[in-house]
N, C-alpha and C. Protein backbone atom coordinates (compact mmCIF):
# COMPACT_ATOMS: atom_id res chain seq x y z
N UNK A 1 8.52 -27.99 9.18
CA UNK A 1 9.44 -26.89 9.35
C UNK A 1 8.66 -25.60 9.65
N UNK A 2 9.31 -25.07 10.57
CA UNK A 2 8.38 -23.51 11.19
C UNK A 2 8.82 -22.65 10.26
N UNK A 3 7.96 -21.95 9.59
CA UNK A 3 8.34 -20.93 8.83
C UNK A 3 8.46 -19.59 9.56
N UNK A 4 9.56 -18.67 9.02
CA UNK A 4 9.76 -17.46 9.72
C UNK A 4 8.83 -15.88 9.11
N UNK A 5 8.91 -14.88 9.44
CA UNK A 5 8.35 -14.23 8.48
C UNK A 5 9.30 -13.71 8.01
N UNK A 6 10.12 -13.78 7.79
CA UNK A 6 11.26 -13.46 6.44
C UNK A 6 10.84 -14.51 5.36
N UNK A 7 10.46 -15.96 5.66
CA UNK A 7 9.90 -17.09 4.52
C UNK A 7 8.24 -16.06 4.15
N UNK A 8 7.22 -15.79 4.73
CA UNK A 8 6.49 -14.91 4.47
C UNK A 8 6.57 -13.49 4.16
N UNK A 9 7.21 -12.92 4.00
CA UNK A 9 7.46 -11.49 3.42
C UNK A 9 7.72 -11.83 2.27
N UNK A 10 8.75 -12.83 1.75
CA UNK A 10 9.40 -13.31 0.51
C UNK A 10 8.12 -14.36 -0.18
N UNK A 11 7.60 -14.58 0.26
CA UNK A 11 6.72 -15.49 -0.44
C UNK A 11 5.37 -14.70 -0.68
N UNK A 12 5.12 -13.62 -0.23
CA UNK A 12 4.37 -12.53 -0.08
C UNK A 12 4.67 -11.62 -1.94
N UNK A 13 6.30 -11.33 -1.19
CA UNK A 13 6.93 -10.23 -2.75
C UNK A 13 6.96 -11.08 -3.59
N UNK A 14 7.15 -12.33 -4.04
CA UNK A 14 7.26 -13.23 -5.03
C UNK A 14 5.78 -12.89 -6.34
N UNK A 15 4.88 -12.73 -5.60
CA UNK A 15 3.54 -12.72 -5.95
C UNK A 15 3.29 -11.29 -6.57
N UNK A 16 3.80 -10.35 -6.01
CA UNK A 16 3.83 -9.12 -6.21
C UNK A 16 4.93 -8.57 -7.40
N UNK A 17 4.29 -7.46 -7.93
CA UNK A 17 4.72 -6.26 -9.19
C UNK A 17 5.08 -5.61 -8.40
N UNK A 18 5.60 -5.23 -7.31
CA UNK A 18 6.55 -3.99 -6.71
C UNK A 18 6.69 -2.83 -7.81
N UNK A 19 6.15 -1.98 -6.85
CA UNK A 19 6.74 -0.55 -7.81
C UNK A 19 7.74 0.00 -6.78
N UNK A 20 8.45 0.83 -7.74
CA UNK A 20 9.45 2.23 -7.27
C UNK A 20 8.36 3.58 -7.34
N UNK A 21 9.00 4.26 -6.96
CA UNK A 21 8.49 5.66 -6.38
C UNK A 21 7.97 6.26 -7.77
N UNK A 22 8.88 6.63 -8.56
CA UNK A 22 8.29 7.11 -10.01
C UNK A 22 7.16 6.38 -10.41
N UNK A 23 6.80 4.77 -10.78
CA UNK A 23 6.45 4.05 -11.13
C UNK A 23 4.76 4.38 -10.57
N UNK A 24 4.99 4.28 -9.05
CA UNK A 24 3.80 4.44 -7.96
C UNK A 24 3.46 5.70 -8.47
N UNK A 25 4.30 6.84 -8.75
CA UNK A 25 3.57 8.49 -9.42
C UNK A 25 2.80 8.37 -10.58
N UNK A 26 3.69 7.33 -11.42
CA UNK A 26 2.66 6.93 -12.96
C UNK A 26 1.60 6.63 -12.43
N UNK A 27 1.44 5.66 -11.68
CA UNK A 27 0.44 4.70 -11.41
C UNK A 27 -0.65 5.31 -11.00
N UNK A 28 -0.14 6.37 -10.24
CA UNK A 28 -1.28 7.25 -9.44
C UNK A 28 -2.07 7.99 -10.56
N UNK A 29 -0.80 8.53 -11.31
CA UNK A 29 -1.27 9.78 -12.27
C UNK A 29 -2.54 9.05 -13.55
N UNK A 30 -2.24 8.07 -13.44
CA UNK A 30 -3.41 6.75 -14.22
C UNK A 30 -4.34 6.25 -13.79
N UNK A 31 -4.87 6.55 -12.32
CA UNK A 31 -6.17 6.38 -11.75
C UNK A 31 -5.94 5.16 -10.41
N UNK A 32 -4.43 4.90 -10.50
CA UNK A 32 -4.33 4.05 -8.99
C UNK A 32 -4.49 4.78 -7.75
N UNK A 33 -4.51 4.05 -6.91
CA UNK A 33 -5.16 4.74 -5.41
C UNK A 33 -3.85 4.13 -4.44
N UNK A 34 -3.04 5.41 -4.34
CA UNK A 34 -2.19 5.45 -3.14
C UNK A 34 -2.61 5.00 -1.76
N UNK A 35 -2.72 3.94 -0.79
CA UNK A 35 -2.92 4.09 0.22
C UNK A 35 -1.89 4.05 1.42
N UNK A 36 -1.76 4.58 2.35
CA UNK A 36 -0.88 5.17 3.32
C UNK A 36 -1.50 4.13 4.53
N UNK A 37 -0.38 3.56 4.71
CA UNK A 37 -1.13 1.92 5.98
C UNK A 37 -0.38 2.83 7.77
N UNK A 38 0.43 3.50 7.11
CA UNK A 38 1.24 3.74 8.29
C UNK A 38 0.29 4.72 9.87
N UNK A 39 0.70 4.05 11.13
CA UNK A 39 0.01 4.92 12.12
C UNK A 39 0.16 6.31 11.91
N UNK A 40 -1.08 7.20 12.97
CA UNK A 40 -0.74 8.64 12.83
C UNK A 40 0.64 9.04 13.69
N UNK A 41 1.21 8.71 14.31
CA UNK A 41 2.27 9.29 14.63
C UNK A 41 3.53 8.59 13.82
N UNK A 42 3.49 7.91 13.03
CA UNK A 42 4.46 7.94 12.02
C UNK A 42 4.06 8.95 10.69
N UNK A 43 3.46 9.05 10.18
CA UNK A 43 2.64 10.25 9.49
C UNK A 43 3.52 11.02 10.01
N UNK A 44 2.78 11.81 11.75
CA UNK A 44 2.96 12.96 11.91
C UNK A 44 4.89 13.33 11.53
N UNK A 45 5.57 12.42 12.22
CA UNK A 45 6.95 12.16 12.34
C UNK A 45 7.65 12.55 10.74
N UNK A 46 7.28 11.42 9.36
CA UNK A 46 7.64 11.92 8.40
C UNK A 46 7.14 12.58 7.34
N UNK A 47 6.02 12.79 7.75
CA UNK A 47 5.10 13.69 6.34
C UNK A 47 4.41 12.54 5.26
N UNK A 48 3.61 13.18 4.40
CA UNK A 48 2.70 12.21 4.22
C UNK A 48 3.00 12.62 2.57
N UNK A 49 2.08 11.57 1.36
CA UNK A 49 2.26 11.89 0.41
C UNK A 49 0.74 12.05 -0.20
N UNK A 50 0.60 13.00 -0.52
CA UNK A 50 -0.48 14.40 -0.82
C UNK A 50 -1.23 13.36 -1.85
N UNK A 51 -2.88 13.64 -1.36
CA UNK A 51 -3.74 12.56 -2.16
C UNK A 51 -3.31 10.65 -1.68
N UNK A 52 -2.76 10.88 -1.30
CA UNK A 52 -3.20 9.47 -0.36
C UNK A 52 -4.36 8.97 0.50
N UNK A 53 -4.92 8.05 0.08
CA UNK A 53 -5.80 7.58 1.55
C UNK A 53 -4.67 7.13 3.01
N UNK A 54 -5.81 7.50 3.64
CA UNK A 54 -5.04 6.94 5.05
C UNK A 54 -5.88 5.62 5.48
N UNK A 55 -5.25 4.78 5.63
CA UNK A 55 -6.15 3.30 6.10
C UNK A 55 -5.10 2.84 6.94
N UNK A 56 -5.08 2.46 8.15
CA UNK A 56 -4.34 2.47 8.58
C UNK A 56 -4.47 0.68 8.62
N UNK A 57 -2.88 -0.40 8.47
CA UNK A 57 -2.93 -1.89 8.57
C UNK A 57 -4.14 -2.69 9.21
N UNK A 58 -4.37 -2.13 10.04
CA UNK A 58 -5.66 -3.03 11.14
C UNK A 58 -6.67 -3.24 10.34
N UNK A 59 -6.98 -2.20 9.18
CA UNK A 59 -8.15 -1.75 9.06
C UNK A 59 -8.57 -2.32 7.35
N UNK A 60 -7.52 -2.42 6.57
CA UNK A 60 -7.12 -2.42 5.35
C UNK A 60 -8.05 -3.18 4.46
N UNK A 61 -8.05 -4.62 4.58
CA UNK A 61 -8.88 -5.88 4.10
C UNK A 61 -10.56 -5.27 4.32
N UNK A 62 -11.11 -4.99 5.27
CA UNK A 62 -12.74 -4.29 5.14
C UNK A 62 -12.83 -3.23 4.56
N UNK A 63 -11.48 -2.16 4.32
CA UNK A 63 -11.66 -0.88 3.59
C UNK A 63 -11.79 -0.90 2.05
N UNK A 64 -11.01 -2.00 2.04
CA UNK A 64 -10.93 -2.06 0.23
C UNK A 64 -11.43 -3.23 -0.46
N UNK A 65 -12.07 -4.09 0.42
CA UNK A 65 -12.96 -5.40 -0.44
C UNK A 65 -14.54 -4.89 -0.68
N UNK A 66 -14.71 -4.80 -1.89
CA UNK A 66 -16.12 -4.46 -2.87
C UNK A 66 -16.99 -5.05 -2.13
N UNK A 67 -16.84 -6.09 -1.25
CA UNK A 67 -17.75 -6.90 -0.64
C UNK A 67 -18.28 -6.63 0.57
N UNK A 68 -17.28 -5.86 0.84
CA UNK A 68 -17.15 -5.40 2.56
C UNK A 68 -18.32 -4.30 2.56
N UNK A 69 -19.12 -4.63 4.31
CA UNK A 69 -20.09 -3.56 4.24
C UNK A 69 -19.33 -2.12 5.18
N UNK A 70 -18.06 -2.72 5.48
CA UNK A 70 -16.98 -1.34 5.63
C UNK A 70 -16.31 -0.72 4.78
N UNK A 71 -16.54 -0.78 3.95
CA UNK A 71 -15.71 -0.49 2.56
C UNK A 71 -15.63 1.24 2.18
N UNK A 72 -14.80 1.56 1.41
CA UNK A 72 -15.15 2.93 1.03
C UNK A 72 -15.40 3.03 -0.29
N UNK A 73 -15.86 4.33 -0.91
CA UNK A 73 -16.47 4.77 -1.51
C UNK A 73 -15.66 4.28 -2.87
N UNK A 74 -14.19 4.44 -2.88
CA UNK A 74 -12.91 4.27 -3.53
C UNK A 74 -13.15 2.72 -4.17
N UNK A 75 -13.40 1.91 -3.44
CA UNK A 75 -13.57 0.23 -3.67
C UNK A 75 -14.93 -0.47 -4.50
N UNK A 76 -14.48 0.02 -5.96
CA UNK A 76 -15.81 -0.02 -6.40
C UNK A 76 -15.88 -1.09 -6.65
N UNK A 77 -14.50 -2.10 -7.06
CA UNK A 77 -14.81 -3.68 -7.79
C UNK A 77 -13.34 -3.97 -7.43
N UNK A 78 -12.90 -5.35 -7.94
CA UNK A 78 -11.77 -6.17 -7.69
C UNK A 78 -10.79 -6.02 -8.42
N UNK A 79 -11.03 -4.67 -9.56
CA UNK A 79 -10.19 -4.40 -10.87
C UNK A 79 -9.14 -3.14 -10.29
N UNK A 80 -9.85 -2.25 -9.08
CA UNK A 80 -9.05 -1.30 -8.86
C UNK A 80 -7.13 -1.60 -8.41
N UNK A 81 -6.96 -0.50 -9.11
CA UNK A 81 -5.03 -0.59 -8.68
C UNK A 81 -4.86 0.36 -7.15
N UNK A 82 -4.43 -0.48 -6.53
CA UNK A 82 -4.17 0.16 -5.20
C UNK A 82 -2.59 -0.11 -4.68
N UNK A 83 -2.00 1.13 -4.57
CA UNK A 83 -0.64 0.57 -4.09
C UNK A 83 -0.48 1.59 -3.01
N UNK A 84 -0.32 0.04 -1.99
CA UNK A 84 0.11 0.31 -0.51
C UNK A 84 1.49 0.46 -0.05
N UNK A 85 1.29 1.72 0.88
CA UNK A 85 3.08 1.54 1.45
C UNK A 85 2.44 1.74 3.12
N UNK A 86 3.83 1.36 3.34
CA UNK A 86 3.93 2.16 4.67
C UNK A 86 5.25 2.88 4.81
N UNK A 87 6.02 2.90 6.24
CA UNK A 87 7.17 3.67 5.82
C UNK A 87 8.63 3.21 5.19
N UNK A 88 8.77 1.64 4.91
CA UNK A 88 10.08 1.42 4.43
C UNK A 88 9.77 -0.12 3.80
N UNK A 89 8.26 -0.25 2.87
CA UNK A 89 8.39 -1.08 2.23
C UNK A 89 8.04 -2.78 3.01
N UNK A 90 7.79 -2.89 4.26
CA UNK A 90 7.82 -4.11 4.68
C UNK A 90 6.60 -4.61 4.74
N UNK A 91 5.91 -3.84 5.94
CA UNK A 91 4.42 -4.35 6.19
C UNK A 91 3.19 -4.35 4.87
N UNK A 92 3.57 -2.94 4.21
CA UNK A 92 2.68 -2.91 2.99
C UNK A 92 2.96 -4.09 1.85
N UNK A 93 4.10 -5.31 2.25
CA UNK A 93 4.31 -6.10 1.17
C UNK A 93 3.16 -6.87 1.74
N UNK A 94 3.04 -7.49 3.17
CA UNK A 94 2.30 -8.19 3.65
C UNK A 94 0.87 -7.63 3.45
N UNK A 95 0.50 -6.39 3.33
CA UNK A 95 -0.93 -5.97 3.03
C UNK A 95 -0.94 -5.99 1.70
N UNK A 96 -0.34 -5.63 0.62
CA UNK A 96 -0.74 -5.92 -0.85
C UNK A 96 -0.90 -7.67 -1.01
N UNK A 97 -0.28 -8.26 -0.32
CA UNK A 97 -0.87 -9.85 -0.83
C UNK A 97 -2.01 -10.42 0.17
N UNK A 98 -2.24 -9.64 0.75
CA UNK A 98 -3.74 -9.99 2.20
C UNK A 98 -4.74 -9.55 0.93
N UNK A 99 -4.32 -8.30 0.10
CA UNK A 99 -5.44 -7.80 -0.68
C UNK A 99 -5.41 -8.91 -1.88
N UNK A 100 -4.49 -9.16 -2.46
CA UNK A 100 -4.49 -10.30 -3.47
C UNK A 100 -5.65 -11.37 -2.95
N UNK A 101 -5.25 -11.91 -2.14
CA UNK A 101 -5.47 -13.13 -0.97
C UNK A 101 -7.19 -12.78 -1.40
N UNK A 102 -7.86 -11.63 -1.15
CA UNK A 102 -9.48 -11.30 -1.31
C UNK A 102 -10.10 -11.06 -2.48
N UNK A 103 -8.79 -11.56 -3.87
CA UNK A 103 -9.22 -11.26 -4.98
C UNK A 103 -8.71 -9.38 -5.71
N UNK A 104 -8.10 -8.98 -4.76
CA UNK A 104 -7.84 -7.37 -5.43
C UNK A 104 -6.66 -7.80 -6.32
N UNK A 105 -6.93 -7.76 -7.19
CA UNK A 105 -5.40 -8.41 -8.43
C UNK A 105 -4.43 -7.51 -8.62
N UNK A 106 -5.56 -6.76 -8.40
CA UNK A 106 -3.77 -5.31 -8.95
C UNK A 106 -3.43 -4.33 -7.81
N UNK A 107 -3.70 -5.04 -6.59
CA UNK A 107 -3.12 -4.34 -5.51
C UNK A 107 -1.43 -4.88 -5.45
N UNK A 108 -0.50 -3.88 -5.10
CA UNK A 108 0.93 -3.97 -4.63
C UNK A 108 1.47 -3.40 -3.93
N UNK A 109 2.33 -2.93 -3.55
CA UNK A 109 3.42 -2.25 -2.59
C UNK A 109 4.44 -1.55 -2.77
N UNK A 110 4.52 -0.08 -2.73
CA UNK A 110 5.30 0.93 -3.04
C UNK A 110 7.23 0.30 -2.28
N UNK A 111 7.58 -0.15 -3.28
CA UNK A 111 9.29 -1.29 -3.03
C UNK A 111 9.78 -0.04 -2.25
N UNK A 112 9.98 0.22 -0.98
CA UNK A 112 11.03 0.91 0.08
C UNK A 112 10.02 2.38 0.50
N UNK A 113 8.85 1.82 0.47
CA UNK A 113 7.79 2.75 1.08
C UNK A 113 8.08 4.37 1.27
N UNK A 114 7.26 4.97 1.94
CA UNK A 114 7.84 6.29 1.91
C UNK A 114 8.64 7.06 1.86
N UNK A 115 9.60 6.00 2.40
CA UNK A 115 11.04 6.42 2.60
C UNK A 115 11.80 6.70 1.17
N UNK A 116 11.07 5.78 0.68
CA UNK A 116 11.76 5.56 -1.20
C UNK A 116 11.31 6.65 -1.40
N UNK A 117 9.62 6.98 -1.32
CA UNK A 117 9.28 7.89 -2.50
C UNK A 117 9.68 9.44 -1.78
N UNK A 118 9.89 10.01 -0.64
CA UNK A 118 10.73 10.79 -0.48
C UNK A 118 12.22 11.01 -0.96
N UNK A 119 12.78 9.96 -0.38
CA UNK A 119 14.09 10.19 -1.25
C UNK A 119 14.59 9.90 -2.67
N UNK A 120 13.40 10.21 -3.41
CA UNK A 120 13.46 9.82 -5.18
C UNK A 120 12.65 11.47 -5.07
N UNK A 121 12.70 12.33 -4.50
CA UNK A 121 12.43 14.24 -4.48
C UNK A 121 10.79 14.28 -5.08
N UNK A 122 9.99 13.01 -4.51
CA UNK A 122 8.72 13.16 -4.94
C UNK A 122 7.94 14.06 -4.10
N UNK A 123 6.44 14.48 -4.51
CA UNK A 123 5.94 15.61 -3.44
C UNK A 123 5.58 14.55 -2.05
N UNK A 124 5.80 15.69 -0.99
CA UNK A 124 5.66 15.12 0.46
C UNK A 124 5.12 16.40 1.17
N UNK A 125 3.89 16.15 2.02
CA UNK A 125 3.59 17.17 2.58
C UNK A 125 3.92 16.47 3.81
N UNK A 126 4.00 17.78 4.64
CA UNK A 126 4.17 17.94 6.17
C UNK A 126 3.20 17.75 6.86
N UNK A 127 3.07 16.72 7.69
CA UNK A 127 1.57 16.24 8.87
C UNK A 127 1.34 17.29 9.94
């Protein structure tokens, strides 16, 4: 049977702790690392959320594996909490379990991406 990616998105979130917007602010305010997957002209379009990394999807798996000799500074070991969005929750489900997939355990996905954490009156700066 051909699987669709609606069978992979869901078998993706199954695996995943989804946060909400508040949840993702705790999380942050506790030493997790917001990352922002979305292109620059979606950025520019809805504004960004202040102290985020920008990594954009392509790039994600070499930015944040401890192992990687692309890695950043941020990716010190396999323990860090990283929660990815992009703008409405979809693709960042598929990048929090690519990061699982390399051993990042407590990477997840901000549940309805930017879009959520804007419309829950969280801070948003203008690109």
């Amino acid at each position: 049977m051909t699987r669709t990616i609606d069978d992979v998105l869901a078998d993706a979130r199954a695996r995943l702790h989804r946060v909400g917007p508040q949840e993702a602010a705790d999380l942050r305010d506790n030493g997790a690392i917001l990352v922002d997957t979305r292109p620059q002209w979606q950025r520019d379009a809805e504004g960004s959320i202040p102290d985020a990394l920008v990594i954009e999807r392509n790039h994600i798996e070499w930015r944040l594996d401890p192992s990687s000799g692309a890695r950043i500074p941020e990716a010190t070991d396999h323990d860090v909490t990283w929660v990815v969005f992009c703008s409405e929750g979809y693709s960042s489900s598929l990048a929090a379990a690519s990061l699982q997939d390399i051993g990042l355990r407590n990477a997840t996905d901000l549940d309805g991406g930017f879009q959520a954490w804007k419309a829950a009156g969280l801070p948003v700066s203008p690109s």
